[in-house]
PDB file of N, CA and C in Angstrom:
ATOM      1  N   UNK A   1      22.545 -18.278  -6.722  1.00  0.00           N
ATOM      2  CA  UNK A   1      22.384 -17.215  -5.765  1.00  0.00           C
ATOM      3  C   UNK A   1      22.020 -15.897  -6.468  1.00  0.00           C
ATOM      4  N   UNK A   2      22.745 -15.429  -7.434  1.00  0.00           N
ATOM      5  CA  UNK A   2      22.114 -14.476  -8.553  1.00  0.00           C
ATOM      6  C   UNK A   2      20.778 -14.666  -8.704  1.00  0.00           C
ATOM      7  N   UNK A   3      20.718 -15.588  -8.995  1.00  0.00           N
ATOM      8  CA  UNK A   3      18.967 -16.141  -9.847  1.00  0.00           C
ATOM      9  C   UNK A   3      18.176 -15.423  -8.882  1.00  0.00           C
ATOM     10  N   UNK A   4      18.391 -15.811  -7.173  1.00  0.00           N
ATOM     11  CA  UNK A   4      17.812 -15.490  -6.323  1.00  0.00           C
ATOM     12  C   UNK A   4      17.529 -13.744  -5.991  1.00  0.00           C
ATOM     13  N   UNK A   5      19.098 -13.688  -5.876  1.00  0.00           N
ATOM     14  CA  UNK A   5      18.862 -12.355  -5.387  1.00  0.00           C
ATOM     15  C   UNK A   5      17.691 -11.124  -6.505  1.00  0.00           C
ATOM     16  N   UNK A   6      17.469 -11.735  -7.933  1.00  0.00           N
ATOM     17  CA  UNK A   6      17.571 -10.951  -9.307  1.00  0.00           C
ATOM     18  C   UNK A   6      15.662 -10.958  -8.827  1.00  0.00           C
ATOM     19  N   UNK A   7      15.442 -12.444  -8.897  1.00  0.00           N
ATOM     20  CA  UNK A   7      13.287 -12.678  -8.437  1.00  0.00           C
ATOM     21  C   UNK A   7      13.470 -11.881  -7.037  1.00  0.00           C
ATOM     22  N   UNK A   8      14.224 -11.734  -5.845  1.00  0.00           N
ATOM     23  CA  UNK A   8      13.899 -11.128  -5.147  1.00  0.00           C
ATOM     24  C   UNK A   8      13.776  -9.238  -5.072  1.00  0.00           C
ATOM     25  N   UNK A   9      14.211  -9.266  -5.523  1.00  0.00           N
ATOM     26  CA  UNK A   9      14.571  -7.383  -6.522  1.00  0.00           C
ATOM     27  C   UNK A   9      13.030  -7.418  -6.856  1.00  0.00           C
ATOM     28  N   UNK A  10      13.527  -8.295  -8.269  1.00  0.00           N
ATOM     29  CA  UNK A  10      11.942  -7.736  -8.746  1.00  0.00           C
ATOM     30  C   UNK A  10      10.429  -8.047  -7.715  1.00  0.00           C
ATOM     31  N   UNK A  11      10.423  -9.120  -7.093  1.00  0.00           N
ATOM     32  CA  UNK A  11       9.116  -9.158  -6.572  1.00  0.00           C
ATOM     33  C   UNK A  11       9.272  -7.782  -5.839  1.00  0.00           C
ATOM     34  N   UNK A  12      10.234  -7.206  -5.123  1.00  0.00           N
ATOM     35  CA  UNK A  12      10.196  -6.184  -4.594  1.00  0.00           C
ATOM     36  C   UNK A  12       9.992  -4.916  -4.822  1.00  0.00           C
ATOM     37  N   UNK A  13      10.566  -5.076  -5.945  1.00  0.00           N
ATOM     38  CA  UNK A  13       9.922  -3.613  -7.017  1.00  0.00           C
ATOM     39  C   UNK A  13       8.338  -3.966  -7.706  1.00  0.00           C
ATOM     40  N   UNK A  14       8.023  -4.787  -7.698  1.00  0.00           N
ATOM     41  CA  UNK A  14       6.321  -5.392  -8.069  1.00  0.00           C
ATOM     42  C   UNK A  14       5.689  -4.843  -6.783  1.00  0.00           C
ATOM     43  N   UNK A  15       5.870  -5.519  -6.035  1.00  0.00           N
ATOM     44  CA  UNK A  15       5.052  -4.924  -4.723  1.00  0.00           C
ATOM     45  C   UNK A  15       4.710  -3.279  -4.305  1.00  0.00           C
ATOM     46  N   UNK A  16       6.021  -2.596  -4.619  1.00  0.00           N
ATOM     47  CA  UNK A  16       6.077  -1.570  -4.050  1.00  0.00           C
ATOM     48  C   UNK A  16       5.532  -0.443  -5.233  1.00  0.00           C
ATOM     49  N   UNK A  17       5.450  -0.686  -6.454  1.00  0.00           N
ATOM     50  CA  UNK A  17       4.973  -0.624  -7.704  1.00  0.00           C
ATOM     51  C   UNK A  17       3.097  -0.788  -6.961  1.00  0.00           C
ATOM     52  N   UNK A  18       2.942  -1.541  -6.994  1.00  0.00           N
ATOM     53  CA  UNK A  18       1.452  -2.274  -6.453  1.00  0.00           C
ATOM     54  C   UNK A  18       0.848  -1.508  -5.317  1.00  0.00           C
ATOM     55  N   UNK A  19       1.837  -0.992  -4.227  1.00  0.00           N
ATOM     56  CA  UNK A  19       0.632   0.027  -2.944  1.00  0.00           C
ATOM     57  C   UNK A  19       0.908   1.232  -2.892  1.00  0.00           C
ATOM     58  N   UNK A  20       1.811   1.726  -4.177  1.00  0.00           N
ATOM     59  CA  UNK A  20       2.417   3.317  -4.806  1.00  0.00           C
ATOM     60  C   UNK A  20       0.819   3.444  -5.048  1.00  0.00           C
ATOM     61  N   UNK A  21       0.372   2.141  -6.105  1.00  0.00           N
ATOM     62  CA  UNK A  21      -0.701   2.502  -7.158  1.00  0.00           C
ATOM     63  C   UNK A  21      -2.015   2.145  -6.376  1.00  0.00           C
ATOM     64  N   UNK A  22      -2.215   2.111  -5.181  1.00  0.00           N
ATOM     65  CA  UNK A  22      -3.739   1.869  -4.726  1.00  0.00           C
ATOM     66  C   UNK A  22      -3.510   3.097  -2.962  1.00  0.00           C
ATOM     67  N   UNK A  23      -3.956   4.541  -3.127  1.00  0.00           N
ATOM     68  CA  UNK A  23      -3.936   5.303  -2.653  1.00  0.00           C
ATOM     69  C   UNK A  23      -4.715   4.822  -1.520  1.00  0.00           C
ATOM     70  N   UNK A  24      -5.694   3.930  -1.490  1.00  0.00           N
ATOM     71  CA  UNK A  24      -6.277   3.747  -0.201  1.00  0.00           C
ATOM     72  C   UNK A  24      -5.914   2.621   0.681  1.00  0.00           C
ATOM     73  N   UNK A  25      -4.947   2.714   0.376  1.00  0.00           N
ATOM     74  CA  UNK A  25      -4.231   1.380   1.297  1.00  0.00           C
ATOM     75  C   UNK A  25      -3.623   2.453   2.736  1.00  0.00           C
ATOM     76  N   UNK A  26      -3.122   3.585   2.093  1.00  0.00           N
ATOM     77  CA  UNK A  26      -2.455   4.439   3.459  1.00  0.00           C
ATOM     78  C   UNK A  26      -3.562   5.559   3.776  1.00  0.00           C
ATOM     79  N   UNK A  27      -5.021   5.294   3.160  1.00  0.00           N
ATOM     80  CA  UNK A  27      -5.502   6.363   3.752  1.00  0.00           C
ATOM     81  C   UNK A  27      -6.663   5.839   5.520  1.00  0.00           C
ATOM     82  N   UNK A  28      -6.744   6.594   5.983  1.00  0.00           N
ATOM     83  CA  UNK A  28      -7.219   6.448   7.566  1.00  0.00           C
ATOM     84  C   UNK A  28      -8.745   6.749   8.023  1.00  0.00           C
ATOM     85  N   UNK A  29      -9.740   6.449   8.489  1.00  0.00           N
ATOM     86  CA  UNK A  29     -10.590   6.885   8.969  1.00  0.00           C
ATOM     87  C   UNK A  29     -10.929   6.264  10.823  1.00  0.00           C
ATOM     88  N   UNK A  30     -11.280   7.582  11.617  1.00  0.00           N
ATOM     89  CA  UNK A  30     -11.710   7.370  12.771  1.00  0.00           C
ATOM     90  C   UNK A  30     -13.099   7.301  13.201  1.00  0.00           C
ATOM     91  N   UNK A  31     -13.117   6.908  14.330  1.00  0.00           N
ATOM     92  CA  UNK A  31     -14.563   7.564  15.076  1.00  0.00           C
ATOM     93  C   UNK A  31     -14.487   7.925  16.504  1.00  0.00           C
ATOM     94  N   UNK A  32     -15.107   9.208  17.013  1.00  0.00           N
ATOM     95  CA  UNK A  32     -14.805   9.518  17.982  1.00  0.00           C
ATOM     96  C   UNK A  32     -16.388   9.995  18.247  1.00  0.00           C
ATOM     97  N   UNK A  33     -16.702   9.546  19.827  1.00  0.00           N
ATOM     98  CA  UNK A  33     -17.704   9.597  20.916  1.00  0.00           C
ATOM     99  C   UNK A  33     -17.434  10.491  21.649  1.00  0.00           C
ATOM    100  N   UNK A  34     -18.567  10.890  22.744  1.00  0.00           N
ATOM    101  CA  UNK A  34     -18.591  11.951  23.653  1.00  0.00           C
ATOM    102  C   UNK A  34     -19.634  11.196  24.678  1.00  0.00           C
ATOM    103  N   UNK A  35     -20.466  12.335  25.174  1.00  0.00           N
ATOM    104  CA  UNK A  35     -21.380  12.080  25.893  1.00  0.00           C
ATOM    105  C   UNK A  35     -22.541  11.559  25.173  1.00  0.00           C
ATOM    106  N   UNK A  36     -23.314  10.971  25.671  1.00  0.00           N
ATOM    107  CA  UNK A  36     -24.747  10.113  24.982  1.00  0.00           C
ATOM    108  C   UNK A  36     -24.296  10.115  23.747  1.00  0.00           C
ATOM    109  N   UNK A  37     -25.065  10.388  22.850  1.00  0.00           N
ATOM    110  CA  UNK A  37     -24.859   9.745  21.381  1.00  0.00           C
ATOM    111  C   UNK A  37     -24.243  10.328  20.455  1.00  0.00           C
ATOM    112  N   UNK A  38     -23.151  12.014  20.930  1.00  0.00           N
ATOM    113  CA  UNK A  38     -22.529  12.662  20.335  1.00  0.00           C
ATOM    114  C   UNK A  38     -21.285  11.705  19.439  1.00  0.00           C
ATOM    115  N   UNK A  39     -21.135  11.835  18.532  1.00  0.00           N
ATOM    116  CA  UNK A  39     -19.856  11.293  17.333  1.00  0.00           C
ATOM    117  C   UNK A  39     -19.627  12.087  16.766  1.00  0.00           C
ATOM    118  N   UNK A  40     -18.751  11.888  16.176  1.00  0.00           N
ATOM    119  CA  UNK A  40     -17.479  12.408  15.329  1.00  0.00           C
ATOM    120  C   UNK A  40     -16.848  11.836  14.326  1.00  0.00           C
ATOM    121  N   UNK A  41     -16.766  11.718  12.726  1.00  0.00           N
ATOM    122  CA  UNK A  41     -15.971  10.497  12.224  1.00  0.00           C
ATOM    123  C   UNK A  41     -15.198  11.547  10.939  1.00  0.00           C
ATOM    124  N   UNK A  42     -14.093  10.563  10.467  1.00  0.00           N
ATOM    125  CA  UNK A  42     -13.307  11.048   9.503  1.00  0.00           C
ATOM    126  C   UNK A  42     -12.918   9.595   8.927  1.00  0.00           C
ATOM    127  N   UNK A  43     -12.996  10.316   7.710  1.00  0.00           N
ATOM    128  CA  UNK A  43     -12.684   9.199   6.492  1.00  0.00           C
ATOM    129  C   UNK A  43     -11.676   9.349   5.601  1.00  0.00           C
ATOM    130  N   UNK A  44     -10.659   8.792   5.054  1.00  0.00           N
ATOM    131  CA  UNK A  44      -9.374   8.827   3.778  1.00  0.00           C
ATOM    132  C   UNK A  44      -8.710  10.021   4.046  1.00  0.00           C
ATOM    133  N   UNK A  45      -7.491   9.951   5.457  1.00  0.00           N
ATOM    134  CA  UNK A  45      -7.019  10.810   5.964  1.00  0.00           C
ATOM    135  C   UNK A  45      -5.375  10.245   5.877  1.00  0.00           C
ATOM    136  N   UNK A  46      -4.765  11.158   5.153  1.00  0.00           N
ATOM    137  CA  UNK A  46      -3.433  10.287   4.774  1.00  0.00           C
ATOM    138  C   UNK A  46      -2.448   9.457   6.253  1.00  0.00           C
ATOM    139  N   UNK A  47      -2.989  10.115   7.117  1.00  0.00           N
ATOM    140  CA  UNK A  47      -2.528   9.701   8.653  1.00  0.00           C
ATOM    141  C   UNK A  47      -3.105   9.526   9.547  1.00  0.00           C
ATOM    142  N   UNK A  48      -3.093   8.359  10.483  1.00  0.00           N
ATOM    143  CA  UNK A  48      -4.102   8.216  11.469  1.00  0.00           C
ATOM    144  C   UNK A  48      -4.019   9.388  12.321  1.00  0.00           C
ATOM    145  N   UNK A  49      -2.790  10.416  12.987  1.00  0.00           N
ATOM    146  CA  UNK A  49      -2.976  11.452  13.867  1.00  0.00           C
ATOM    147  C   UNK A  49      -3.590  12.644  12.880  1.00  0.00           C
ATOM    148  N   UNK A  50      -3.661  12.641  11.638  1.00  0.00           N
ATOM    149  CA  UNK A  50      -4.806  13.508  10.947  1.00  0.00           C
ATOM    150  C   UNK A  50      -6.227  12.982  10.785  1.00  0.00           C
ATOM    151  N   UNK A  51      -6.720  12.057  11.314  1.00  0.00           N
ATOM    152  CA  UNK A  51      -7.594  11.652  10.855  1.00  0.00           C
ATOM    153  C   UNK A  51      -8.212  11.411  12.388  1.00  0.00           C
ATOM    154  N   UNK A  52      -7.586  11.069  13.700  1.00  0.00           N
ATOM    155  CA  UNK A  52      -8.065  11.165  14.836  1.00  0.00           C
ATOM    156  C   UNK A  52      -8.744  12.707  15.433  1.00  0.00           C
ATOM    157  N   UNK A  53      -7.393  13.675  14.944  1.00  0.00           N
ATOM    158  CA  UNK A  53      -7.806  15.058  14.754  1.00  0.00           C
ATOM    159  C   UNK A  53      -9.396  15.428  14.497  1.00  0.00           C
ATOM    160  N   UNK A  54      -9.479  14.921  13.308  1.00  0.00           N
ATOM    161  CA  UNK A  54     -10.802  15.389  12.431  1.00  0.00           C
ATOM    162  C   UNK A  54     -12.171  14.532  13.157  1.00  0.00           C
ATOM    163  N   UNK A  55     -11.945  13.319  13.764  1.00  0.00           N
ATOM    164  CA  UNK A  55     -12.780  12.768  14.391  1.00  0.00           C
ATOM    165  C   UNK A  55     -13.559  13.889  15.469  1.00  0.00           C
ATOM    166  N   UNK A  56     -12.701  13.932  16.244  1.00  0.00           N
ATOM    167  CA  UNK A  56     -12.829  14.994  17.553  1.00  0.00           C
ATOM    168  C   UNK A  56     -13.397  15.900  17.243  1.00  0.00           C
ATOM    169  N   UNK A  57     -12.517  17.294  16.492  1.00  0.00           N
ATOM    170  CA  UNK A  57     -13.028  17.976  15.862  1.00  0.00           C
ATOM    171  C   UNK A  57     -14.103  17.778  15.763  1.00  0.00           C
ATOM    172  N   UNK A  58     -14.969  17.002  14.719  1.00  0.00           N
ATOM    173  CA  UNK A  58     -16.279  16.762  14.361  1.00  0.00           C
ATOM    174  C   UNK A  58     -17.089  16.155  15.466  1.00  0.00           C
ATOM    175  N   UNK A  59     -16.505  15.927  16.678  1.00  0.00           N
ATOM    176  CA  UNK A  59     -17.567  15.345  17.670  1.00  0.00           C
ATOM    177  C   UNK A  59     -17.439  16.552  19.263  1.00  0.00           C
ATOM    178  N   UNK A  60     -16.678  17.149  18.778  1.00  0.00           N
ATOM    179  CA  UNK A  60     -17.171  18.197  19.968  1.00  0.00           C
ATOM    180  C   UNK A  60     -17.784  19.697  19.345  1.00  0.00           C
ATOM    181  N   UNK A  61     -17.624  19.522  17.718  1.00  0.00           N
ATOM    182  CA  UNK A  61     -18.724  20.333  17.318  1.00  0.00           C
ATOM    183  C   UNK A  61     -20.201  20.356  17.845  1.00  0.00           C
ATOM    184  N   UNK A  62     -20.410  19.281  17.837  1.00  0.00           N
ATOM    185  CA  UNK A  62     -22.057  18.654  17.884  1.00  0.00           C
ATOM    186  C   UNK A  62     -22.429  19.576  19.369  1.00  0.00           C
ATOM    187  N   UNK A  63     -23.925  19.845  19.730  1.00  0.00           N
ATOM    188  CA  UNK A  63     -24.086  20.775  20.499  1.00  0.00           C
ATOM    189  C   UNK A  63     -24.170  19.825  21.778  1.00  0.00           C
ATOM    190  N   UNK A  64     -23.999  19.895  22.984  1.00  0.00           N
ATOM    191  CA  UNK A  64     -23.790  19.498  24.085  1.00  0.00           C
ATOM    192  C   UNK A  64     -22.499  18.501  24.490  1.00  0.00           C
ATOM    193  N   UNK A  65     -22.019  18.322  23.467  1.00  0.00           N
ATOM    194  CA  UNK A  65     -20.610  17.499  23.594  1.00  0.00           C
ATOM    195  C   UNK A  65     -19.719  17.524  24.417  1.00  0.00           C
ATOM    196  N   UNK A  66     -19.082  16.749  25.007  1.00  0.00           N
ATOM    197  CA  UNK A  66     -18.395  16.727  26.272  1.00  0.00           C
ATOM    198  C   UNK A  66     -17.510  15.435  26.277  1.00  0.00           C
ATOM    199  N   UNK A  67     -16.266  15.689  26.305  1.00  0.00           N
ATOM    200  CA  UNK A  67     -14.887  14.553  26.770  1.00  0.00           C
ATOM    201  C   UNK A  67     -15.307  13.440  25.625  1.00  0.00           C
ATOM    202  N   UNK A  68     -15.164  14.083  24.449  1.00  0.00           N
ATOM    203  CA  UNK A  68     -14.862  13.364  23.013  1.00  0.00           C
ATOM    204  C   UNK A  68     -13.872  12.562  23.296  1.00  0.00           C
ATOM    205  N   UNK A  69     -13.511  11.025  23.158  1.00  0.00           N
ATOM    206  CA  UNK A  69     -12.542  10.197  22.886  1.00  0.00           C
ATOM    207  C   UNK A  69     -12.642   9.264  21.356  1.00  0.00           C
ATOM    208  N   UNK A  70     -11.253   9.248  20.678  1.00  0.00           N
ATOM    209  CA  UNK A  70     -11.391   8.337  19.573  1.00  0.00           C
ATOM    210  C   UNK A  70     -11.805   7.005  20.425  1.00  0.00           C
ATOM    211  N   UNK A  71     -12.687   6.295  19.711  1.00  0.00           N
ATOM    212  CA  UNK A  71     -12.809   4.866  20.106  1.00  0.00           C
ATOM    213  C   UNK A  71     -12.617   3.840  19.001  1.00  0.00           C
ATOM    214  N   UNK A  72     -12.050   4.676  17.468  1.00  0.00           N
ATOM    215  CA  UNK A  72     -11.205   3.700  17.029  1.00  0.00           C
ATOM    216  C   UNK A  72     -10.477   4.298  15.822  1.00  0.00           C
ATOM    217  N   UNK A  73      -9.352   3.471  14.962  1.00  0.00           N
ATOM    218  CA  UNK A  73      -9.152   4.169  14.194  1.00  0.00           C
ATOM    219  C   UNK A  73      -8.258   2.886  12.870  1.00  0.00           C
ATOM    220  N   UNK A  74      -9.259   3.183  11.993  1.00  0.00           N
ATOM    221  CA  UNK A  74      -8.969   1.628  10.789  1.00  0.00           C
ATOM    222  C   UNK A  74      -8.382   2.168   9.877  1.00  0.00           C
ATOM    223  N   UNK A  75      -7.164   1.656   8.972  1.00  0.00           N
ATOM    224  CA  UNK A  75      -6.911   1.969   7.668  1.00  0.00           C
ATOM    225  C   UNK A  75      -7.946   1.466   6.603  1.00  0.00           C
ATOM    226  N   UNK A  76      -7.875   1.981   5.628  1.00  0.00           N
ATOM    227  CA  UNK A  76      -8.701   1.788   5.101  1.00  0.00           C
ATOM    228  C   UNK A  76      -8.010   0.862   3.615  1.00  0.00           C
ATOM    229  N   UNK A  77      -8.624   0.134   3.022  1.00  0.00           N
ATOM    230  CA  UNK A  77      -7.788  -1.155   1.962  1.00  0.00           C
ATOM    231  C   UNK A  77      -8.342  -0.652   0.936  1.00  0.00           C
TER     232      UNK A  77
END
């Protein structure tokens, strides 16, 4: 039961060791639409509600833009 609990520790500290060290596992990118062909996108945003933000943002900049919605939002690996 030791033996066990001792490989389960470590795989656990391996793992967590492992997505400390690859920054784009928690980073976020969206895309957000409007009217006709207006978009909006954001890329390697440490949070999807920072990164939905920046979508929008960037799609009701665009000139005639109107009722921007995210239409999606992926982590990125």
């Amino acid at each position: 039961m030791k033996r066990l609990m001792i490989a389960a520790g470590a795989a656990l500290i391996a793992s967590t060791a492992f997505l400390a060290s690859t920054p784009e596992a928690s980073a976020w990118g969206c895309e957000a639409r409007g009217n006709g062909t207006t978009r909006g996108w954001s890329t390697r945003y440490p949070t999807r509600a920072a990164a939905a933000n920046r979508a929008l943002r960037e799609c009701i900049r665009r000139p005639g833009a109107r009722r921007c919605v995210i239409t999606y939002c992926d982590p990125y690996r």
